[in-house]
N, C-alpha and C. Protein backbone atom coordinates (compact mmCIF):
# COMPACT_ATOMS: atom_id res chain seq x y z
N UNK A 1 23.49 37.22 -123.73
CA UNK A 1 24.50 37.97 -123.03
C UNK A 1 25.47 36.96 -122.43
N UNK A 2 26.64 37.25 -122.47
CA UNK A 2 27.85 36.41 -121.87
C UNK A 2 28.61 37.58 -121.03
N UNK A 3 29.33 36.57 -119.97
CA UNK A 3 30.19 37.47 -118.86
C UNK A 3 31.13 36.22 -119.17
N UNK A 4 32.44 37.38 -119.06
CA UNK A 4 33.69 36.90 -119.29
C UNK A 4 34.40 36.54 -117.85
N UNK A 5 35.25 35.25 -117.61
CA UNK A 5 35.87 35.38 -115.82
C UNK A 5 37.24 36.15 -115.98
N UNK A 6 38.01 35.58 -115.52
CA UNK A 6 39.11 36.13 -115.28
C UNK A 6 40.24 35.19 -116.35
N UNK A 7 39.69 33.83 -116.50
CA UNK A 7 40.22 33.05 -117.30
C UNK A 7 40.46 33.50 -119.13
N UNK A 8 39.09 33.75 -119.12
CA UNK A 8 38.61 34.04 -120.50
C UNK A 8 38.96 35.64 -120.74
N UNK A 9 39.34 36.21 -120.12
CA UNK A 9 39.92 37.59 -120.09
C UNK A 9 41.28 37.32 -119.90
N UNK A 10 42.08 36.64 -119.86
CA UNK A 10 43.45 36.21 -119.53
C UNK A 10 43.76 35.67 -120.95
N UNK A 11 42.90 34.43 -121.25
CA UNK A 11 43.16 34.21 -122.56
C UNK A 11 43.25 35.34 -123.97
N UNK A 12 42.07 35.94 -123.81
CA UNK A 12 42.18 37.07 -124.46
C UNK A 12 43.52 37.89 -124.62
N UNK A 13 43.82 38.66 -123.65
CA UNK A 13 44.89 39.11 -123.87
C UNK A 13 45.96 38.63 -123.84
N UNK A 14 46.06 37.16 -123.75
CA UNK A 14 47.32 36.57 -124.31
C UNK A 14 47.71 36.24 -125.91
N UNK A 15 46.06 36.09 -125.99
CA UNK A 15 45.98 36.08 -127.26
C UNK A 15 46.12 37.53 -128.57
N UNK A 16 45.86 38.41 -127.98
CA UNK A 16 45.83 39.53 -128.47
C UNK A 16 47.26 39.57 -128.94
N UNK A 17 48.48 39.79 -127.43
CA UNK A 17 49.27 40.29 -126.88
C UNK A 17 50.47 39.52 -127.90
N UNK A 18 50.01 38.39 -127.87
CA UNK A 18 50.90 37.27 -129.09
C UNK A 18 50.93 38.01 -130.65
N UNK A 19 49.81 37.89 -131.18
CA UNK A 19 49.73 38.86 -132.46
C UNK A 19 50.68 39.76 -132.54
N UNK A 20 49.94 40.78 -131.32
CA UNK A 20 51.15 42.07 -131.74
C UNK A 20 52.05 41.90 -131.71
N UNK A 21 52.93 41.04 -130.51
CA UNK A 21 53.95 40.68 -129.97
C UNK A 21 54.65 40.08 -131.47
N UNK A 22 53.84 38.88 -132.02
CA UNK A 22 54.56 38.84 -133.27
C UNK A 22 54.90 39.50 -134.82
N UNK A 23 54.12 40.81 -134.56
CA UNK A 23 54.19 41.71 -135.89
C UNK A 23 55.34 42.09 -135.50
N UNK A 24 55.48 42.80 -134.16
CA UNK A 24 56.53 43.93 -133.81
C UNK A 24 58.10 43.17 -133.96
N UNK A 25 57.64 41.88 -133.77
CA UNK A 25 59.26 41.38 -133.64
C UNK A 25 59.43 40.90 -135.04
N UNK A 26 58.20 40.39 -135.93
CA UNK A 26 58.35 40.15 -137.42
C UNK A 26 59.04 40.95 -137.78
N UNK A 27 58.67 42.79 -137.45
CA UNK A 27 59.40 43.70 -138.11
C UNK A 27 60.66 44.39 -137.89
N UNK A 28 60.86 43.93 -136.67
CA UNK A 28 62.25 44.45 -135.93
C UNK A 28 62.86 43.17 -136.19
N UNK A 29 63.44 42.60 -134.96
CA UNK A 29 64.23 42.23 -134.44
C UNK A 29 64.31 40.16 -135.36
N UNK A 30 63.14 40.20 -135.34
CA UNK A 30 62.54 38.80 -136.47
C UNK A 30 62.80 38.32 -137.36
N UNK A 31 63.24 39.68 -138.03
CA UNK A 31 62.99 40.11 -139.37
C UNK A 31 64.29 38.27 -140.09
N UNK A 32 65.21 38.26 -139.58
CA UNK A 32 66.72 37.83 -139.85
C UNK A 32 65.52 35.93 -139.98
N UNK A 33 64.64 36.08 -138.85
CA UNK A 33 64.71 35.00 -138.86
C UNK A 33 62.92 34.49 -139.58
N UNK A 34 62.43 35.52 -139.61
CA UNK A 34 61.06 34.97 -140.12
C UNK A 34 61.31 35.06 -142.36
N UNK A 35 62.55 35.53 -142.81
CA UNK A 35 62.19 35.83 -144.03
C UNK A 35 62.54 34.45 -144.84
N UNK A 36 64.12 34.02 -143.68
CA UNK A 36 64.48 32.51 -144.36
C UNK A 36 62.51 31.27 -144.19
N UNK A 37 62.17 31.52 -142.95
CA UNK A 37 60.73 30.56 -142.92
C UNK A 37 59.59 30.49 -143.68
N UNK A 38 59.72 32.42 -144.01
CA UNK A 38 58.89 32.14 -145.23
C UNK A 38 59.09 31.86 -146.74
N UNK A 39 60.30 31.84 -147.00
CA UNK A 39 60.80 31.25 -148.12
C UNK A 39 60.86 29.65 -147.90
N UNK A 40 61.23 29.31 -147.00
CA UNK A 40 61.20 27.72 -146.72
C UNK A 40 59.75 27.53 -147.08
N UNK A 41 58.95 28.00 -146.74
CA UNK A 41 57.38 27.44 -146.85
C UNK A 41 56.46 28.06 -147.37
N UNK A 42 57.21 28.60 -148.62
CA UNK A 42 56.49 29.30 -149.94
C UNK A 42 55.60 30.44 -149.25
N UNK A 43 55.41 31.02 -148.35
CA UNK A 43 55.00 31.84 -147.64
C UNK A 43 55.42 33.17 -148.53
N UNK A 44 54.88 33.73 -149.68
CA UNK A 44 55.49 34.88 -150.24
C UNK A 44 54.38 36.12 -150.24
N UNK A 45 54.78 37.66 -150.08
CA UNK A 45 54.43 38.54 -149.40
C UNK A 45 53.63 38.73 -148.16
N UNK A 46 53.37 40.12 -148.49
CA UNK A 46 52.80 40.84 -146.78
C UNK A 46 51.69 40.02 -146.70
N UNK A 47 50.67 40.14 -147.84
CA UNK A 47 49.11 39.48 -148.18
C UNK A 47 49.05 38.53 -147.45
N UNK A 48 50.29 37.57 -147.14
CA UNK A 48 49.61 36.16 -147.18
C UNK A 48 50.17 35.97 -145.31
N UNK A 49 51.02 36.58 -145.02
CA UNK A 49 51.07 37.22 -143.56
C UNK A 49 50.03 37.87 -142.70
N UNK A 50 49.72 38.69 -143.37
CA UNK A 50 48.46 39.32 -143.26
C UNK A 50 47.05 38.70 -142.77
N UNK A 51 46.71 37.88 -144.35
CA UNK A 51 46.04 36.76 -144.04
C UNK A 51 46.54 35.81 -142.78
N UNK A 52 47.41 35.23 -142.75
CA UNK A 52 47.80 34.33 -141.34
C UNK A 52 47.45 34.91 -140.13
N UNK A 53 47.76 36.06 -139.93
CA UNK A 53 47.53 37.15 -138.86
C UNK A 53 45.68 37.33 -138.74
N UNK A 54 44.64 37.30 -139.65
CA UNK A 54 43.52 37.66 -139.67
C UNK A 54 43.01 36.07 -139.25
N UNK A 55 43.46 35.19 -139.92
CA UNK A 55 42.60 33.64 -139.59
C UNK A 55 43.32 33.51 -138.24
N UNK A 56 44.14 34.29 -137.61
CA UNK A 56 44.35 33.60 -136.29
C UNK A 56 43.45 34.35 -135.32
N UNK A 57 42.71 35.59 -135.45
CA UNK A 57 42.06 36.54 -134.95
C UNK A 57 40.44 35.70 -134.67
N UNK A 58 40.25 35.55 -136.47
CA UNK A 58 39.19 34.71 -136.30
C UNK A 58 38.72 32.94 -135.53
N UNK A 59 40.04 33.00 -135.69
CA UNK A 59 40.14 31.26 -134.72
C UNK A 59 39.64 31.70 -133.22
N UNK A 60 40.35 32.68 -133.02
CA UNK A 60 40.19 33.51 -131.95
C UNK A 60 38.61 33.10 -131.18
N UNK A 61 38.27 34.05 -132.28
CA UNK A 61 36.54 34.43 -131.96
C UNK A 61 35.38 33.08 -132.15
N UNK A 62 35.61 32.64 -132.93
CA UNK A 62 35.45 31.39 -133.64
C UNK A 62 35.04 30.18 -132.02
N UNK A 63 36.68 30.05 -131.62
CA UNK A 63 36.58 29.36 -130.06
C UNK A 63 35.67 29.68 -129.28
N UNK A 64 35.91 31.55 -129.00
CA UNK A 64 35.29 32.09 -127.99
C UNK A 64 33.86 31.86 -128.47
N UNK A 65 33.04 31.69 -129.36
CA UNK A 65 32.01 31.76 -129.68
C UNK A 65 31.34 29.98 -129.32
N UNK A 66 32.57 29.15 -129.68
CA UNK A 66 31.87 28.15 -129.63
C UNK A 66 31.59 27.97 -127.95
N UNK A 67 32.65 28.20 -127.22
CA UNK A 67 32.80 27.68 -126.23
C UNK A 67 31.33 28.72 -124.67
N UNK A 68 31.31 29.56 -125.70
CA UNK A 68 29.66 30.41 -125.10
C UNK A 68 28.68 29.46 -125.36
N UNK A 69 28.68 28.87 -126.83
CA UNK A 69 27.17 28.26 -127.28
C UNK A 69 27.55 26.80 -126.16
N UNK A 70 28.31 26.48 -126.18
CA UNK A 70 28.62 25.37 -125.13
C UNK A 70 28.16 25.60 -123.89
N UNK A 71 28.50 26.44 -123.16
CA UNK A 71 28.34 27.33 -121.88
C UNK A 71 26.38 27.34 -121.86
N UNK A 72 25.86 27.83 -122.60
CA UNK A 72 25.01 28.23 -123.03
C UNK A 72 23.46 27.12 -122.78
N UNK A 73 24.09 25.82 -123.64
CA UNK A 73 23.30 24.59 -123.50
C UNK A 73 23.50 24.01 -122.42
N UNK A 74 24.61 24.06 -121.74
CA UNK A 74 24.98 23.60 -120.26
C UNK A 74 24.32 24.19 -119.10
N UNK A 75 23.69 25.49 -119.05
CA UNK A 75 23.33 26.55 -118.44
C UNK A 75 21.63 26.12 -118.75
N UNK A 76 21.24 26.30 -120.16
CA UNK A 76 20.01 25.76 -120.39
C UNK A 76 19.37 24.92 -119.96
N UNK A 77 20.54 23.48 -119.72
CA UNK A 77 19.96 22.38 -119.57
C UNK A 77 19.86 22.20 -117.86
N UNK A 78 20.54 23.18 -117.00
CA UNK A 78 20.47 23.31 -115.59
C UNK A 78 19.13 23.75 -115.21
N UNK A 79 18.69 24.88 -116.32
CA UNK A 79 17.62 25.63 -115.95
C UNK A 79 16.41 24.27 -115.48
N UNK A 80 16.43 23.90 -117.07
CA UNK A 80 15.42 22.97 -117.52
C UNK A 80 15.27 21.52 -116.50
N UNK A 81 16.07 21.26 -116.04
CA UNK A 81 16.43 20.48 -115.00
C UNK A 81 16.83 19.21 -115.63
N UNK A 82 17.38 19.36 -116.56
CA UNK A 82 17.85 18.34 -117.57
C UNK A 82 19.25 17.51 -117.20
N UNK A 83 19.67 18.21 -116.59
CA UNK A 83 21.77 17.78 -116.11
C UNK A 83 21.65 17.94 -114.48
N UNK A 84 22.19 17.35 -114.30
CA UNK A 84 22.23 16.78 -112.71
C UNK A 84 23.37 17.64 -112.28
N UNK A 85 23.95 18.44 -111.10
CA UNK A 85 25.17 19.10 -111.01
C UNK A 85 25.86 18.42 -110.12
């Protein structure tokens, strides 16, 4: 079990908030300026946007996961009386 602070709940929804934040403006207002970038950088269709959008989700979780198992052995090793505080 993990508890989230206020930090890691902040990150979260900044992180969330970015995503959407960048679909909505990809598709509005963006649009003028994200189509020349993806032609600059062979970036061709939705798929591969898409994809960019999903590996950033998973980077996401990926962090949050490592940075628990981190949390985790640090916490362990307090129990155990292994780390000095």
């Amino acid at each position: 079990m993990a508890r989230a602070d206020v930090v890691a709940a902040g990150l979260w929804i900044v992180g969330m908030a970015s995503r959407a934040g960048f679909e909505y403006w990809a598709t509005h207002s963006g649009a003028a300026s994200v189509a020349p970038f993806g032609r600059d950088n062979l970036i061709t269709g939705a798929s591969a946007w898409t994809a960019a959008l999903l590996l950033m989700a998973l980077a996401q979780v990926l962090c949050r996961l490592l940075a628990i198992r981190v949390r985790a052995r640090q916490v362990s090793g307090l129990a155990n009386g292994l780390v000095t505080a």
